[in-house]
Each structure stands twice: as C-alpha cells, then as structure tokens.
Protein backbone atom coordinates (compact mmCIF):
# COMPACT_ATOMS: atom_id res chain seq x y z
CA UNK A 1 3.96 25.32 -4.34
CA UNK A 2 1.58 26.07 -7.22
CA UNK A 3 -1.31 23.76 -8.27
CA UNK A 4 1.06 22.92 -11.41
CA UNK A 5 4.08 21.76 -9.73
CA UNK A 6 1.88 19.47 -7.36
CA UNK A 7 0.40 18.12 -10.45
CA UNK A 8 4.42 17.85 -11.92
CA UNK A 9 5.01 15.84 -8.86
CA UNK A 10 2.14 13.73 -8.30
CA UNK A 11 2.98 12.53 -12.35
CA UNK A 12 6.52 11.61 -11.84
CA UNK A 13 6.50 10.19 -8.48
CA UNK A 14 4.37 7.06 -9.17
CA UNK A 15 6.35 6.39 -12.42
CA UNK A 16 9.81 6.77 -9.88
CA UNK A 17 7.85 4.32 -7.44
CA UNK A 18 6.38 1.48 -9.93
CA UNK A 19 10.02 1.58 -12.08
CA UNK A 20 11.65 0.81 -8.65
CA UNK A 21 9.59 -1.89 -7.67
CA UNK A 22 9.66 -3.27 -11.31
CA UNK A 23 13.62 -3.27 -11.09
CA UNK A 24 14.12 -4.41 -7.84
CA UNK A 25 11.51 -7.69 -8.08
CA UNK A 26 13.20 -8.66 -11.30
CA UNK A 27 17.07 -8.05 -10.53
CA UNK A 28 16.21 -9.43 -7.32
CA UNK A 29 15.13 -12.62 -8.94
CA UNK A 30 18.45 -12.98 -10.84
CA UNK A 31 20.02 -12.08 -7.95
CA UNK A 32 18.85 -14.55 -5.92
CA UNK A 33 19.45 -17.41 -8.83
CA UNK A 34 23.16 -16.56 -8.94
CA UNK A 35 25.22 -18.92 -8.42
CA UNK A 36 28.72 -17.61 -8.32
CA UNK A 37 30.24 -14.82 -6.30
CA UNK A 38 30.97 -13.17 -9.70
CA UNK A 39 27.02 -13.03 -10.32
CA UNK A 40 26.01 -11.90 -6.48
CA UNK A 41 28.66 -8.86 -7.03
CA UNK A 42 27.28 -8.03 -9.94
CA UNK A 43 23.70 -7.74 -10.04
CA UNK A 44 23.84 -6.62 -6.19
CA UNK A 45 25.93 -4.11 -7.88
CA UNK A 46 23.43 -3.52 -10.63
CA UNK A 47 20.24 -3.31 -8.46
CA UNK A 48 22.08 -0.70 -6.53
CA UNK A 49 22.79 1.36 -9.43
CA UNK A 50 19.56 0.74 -11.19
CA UNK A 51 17.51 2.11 -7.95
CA UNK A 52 19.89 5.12 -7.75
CA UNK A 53 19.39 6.24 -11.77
CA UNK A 54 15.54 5.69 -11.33
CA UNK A 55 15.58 8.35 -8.18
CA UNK A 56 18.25 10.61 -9.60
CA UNK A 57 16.31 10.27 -12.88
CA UNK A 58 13.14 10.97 -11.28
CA UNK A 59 14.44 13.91 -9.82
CA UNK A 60 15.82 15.52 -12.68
CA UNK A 61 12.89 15.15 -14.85
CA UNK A 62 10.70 16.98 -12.03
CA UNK A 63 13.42 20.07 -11.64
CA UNK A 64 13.90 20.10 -15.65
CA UNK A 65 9.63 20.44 -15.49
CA UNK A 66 9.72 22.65 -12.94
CA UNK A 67 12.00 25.07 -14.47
CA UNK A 68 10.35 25.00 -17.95
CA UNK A 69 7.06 26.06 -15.84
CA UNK A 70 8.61 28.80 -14.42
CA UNK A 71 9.91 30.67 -17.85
C-alpha cells in the first residue's frame, strides 16, 4: 500500500467512525422514546439502514479515491 492510499484511508475512516456514532446516539434516542410498535419498527429499521449507507458509503468513497490515484 503506498504512503497515499494510507493517507486516503486514515481520512475517510474517522469520518465513517464519528458519522456512525453520531447516527446511532441520536436514532437511538428516538428509538428508545417510541412508543408504538409502528415507531420501534421503524427507526430500528432506520438505524440499521443508516449504519449500513455510512459503511457502504465509506467504502465507496475510499475505492472511487483509490482509483483516481492510480490513473
């Protein structure tokens, strides 16, 4: 791994991390006010999702900088 790609990767994984933890203390938080089974569905269904786009997202940005490196 080149001294570029480290620094690709040491940029996008702490913006993955803290957008994680950001999502999951504050659709936890609504999660855990919900009062209906409607509402629990929901935003366990949302946090779920949320914490899947971040990674996938995160992901995707670092190949997509990767590959513009490499050309």
């Amino acid at each position: 791994m080149s001294g570029i790609q480290l620094l690709i990767t040491l940029c996008v994984f702490p913006l993955m991390l803290f957008t994680g933890i950001y999502l999951y203390r504050r659709i936890n938080a609504w999660l855990l006010a919900a009062e209906t089974w409607l509402g629990i569905i929901s935003l366990g269904l949302l946090l779920f999702l949320s914490i899947a786009a971040t990674l996938s997202g995160g992901l995707l940005l670092m190949a997509w900088l990767f590959q513009i490196h490499q050309q």
